[in-house]
N, C-alpha and C. Protein backbone atom coordinates (compact mmCIF):
# COMPACT_ATOMS: atom_id res chain seq x y z
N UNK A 1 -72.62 -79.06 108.63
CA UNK A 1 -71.78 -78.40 109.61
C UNK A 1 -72.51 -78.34 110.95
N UNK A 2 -72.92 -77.43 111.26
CA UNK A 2 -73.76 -77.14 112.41
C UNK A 2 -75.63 -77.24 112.12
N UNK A 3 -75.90 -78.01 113.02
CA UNK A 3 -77.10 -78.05 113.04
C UNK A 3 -78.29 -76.92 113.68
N UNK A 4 -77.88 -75.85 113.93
CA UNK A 4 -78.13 -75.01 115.14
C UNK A 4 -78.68 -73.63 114.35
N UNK A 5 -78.59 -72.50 115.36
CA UNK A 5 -79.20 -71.21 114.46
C UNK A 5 -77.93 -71.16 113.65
N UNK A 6 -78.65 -70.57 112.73
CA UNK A 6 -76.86 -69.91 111.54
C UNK A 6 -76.64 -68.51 112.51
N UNK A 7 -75.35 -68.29 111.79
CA UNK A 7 -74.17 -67.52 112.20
C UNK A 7 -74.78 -65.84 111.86
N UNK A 8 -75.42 -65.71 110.80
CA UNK A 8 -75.97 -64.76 110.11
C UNK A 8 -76.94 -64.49 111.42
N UNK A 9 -78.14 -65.21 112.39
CA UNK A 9 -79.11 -64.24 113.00
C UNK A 9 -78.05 -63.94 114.18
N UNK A 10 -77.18 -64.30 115.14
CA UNK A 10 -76.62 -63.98 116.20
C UNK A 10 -75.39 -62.26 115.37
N UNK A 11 -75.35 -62.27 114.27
CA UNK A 11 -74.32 -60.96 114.54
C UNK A 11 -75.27 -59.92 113.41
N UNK A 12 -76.07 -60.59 113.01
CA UNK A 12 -77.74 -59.05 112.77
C UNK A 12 -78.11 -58.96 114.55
N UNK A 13 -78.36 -59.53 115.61
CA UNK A 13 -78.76 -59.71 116.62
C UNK A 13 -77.66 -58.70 117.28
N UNK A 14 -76.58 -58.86 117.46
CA UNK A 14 -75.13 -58.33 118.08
C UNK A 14 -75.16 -57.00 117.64
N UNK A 15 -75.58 -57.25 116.19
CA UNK A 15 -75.49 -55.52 115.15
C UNK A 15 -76.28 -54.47 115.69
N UNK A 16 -77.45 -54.75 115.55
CA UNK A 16 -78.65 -54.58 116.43
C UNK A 16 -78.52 -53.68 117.46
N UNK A 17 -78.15 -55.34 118.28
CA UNK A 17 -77.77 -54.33 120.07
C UNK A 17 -76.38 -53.35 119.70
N UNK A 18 -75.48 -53.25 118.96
CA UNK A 18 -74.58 -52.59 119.51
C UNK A 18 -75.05 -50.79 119.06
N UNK A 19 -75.29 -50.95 118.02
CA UNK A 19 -76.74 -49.74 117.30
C UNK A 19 -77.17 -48.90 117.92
N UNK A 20 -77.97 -49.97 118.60
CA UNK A 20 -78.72 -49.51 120.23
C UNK A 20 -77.82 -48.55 120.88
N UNK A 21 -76.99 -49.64 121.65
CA UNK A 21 -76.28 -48.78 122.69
C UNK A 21 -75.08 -48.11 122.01
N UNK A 22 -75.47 -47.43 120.94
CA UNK A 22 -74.24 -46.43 120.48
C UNK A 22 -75.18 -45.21 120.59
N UNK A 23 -76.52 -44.97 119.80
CA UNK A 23 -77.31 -44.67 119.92
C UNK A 23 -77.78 -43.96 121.52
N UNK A 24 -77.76 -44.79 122.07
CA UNK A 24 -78.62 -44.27 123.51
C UNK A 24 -77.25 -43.62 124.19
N UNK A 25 -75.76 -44.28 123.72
CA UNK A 25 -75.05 -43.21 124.59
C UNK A 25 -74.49 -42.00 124.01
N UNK A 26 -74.91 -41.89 122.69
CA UNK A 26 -74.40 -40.27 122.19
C UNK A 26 -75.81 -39.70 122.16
N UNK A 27 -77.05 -39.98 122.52
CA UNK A 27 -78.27 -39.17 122.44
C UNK A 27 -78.86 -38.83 124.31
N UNK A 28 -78.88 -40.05 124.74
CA UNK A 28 -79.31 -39.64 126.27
C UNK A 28 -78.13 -38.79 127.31
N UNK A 29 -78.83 -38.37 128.03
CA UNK A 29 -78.44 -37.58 129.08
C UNK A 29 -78.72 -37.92 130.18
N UNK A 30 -79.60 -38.71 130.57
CA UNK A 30 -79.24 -38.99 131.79
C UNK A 30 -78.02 -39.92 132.25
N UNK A 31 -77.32 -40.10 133.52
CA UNK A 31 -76.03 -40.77 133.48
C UNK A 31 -76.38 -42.88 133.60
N UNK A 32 -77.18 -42.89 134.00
CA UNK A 32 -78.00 -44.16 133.82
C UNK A 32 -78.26 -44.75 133.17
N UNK A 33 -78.92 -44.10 131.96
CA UNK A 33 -79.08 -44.94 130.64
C UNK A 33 -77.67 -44.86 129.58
N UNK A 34 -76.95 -43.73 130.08
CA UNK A 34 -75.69 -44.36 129.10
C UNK A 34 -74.70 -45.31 129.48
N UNK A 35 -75.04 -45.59 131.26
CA UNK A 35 -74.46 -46.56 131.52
C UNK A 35 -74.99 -48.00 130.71
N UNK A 36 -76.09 -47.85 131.03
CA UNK A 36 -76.92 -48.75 130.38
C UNK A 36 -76.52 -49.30 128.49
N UNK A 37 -76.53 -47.77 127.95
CA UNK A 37 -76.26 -48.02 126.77
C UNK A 37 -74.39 -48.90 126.61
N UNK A 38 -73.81 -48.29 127.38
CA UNK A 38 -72.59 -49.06 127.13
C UNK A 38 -72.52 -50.83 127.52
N UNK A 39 -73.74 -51.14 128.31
CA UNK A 39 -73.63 -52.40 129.03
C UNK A 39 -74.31 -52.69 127.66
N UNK A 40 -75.06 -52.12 127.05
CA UNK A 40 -76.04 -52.91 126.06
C UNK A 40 -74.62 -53.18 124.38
N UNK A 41 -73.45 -52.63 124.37
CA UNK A 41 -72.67 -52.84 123.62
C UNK A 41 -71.29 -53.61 123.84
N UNK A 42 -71.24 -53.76 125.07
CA UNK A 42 -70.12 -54.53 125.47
C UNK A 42 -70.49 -55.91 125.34
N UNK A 43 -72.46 -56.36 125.28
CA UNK A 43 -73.06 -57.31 125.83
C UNK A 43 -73.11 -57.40 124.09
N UNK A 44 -72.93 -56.79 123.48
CA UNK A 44 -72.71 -57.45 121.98
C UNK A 44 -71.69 -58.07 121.39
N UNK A 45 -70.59 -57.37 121.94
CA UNK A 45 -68.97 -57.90 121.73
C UNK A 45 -69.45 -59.46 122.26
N UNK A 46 -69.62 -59.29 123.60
CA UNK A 46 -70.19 -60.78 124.35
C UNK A 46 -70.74 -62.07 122.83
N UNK A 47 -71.56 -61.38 122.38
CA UNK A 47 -72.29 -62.41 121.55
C UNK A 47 -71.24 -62.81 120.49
N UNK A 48 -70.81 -61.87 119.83
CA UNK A 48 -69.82 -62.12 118.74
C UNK A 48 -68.68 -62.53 119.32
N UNK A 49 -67.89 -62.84 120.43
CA UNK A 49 -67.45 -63.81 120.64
C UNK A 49 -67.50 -65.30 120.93
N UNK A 50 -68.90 -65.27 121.38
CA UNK A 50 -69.35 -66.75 121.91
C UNK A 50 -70.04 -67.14 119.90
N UNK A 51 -70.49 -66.72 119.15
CA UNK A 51 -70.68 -67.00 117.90
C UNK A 51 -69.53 -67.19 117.04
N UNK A 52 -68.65 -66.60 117.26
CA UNK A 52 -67.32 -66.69 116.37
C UNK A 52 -66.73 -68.15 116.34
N UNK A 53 -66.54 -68.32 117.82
CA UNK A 53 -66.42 -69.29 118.92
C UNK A 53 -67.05 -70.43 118.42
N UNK A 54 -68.15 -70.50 118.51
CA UNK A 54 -68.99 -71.53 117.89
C UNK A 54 -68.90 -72.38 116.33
N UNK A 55 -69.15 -71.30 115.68
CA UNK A 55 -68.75 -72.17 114.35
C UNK A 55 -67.35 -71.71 113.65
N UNK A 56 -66.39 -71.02 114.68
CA UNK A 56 -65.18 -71.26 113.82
C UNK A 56 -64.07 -72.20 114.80
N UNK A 57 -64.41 -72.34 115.94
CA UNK A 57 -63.28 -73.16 116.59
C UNK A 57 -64.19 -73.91 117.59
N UNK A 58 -65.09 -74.95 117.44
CA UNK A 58 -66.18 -75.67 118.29
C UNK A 58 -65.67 -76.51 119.65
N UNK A 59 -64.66 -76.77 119.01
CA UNK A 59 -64.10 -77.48 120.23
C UNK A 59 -62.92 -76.24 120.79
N UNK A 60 -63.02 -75.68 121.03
CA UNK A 60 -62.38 -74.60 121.45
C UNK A 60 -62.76 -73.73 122.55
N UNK A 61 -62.21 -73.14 123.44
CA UNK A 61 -63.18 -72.50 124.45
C UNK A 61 -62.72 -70.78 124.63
N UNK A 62 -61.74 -70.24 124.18
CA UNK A 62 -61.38 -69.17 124.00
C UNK A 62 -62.39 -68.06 124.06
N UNK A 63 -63.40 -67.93 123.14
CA UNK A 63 -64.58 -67.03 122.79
C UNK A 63 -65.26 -67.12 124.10
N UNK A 64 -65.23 -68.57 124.87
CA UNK A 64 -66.10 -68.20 126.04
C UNK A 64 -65.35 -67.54 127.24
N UNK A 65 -63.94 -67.60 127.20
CA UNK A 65 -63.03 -66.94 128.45
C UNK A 65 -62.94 -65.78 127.84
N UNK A 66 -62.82 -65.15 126.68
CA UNK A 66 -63.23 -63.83 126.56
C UNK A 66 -64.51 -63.29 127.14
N UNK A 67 -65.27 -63.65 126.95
CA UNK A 67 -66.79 -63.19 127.14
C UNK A 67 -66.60 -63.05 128.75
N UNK A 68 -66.52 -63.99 129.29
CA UNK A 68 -65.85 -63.94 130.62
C UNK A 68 -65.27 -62.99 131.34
N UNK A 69 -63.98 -62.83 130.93
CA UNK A 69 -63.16 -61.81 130.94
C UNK A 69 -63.66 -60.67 131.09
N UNK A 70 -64.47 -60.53 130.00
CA UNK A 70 -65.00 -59.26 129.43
C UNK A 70 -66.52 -58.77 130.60
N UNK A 71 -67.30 -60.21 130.97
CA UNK A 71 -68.07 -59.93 131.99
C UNK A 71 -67.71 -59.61 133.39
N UNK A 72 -66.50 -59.70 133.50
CA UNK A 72 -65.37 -59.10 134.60
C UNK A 72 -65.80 -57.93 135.07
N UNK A 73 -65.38 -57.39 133.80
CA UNK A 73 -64.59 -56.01 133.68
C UNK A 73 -65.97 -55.33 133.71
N UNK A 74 -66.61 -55.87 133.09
CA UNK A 74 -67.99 -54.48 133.18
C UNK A 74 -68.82 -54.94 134.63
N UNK A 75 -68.86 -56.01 135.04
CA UNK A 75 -69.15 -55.89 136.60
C UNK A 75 -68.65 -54.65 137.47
N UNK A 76 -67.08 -54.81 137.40
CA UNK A 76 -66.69 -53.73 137.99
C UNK A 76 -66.82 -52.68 137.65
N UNK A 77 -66.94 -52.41 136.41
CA UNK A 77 -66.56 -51.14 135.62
C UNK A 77 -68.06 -50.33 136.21
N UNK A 78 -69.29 -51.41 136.32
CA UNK A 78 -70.49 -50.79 136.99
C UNK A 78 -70.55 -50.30 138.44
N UNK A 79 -69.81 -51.40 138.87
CA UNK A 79 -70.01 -51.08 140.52
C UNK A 79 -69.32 -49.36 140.53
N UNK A 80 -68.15 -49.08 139.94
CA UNK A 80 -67.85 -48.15 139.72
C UNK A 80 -68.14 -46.72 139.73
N UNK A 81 -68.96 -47.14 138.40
CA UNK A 81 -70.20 -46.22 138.29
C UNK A 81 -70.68 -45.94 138.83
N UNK A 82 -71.44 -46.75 139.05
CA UNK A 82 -72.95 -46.32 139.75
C UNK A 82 -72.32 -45.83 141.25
N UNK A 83 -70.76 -46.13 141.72
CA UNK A 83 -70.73 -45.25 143.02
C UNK A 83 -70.34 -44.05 142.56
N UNK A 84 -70.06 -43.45 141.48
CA UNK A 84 -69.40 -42.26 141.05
C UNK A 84 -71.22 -41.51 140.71
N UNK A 85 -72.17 -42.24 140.31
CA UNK A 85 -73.05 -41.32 140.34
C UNK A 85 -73.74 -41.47 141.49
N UNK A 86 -73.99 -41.81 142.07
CA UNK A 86 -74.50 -41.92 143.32
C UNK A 86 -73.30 -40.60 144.39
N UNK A 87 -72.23 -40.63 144.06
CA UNK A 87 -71.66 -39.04 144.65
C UNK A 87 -72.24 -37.99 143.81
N UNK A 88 -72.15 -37.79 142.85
CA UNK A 88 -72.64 -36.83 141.37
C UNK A 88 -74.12 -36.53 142.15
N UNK A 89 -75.15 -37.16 142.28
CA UNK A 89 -76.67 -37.01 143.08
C UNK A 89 -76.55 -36.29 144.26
N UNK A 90 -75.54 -36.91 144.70
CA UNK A 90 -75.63 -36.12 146.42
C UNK A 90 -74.81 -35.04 146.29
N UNK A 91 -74.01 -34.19 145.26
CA UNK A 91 -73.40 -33.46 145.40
C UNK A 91 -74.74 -32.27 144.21
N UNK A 92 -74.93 -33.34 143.33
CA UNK A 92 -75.90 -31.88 142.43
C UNK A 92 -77.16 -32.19 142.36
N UNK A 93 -77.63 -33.27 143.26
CA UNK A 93 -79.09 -33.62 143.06
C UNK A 93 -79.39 -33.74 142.10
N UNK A 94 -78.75 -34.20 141.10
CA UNK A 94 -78.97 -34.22 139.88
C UNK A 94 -78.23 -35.40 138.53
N UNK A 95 -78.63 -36.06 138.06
CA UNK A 95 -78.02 -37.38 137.12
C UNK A 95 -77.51 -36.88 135.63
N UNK A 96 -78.40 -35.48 135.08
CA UNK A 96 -78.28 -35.46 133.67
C UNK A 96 -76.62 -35.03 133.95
N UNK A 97 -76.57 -34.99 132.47
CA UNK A 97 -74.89 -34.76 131.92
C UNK A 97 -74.96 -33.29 131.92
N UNK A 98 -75.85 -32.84 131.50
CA UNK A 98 -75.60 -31.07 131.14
C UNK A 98 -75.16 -29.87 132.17
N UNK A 99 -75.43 -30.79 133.35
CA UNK A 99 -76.11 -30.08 134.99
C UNK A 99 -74.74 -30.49 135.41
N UNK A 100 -74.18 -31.39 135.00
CA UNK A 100 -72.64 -31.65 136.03
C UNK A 100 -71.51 -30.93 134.93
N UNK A 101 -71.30 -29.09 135.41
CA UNK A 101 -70.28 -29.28 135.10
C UNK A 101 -69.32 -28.56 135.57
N UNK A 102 -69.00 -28.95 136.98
CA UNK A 102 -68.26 -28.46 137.55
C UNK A 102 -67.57 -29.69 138.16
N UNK A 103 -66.13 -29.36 138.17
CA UNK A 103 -65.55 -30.76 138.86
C UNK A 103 -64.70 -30.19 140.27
N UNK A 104 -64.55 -31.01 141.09
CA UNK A 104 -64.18 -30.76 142.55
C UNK A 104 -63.17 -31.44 142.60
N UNK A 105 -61.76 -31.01 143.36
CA UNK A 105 -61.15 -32.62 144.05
C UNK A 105 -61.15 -32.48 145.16
């Protein structure tokens, strides 16, 4: 079939990272690293599509316009962010989660 890594180390690899960033975003508090943690699980979906992709439809390109797609959305979804905490700082001098909890409009 495929001459390449097997299918088995890329979604222990995917498993892994998504672990991770489930992990770092129900345990950390600062607003940074759970951004972080969510980039580190979206970036797993990423893999398990481009692997799926690979040895179940090779000539196929779908898995990679997802991944795509999907690297879209968390571009923006960051720029986002990081301007929503970057107001959050200048309004409480402050990043953790525990410290913001008052909301303004």
């Amino acid at each position: 079939m495929n001459a390449g890594i097997p299918i088995q180390f890329f979604l222990i690899l995917a498993t892994l990272m998504f672990f991770v960033g489930v992990y770092g975003f129900l345990s950390r508090r600062n607003l940074i690293t759970i951004l972080m943690s969510l980039e580190l699980v979206l970036n797993s979906v990423n893999i398990n599509f481009m692997a799926f992709n690979r040895y179940l439809f090779p000539h196929k390109m779908e898995g990679m316009f997802f991944s795509l797609f999907i690297i879209a959305v968390v571009a923006a979804e960051a720029a986002v962010a990081i301007a929503i905490i970057l107001n959050i700082y200048r309004r409480f001098t402050t990043i953790n989660v525990e410290d913001v909890d008052e909301m303004k409009y």
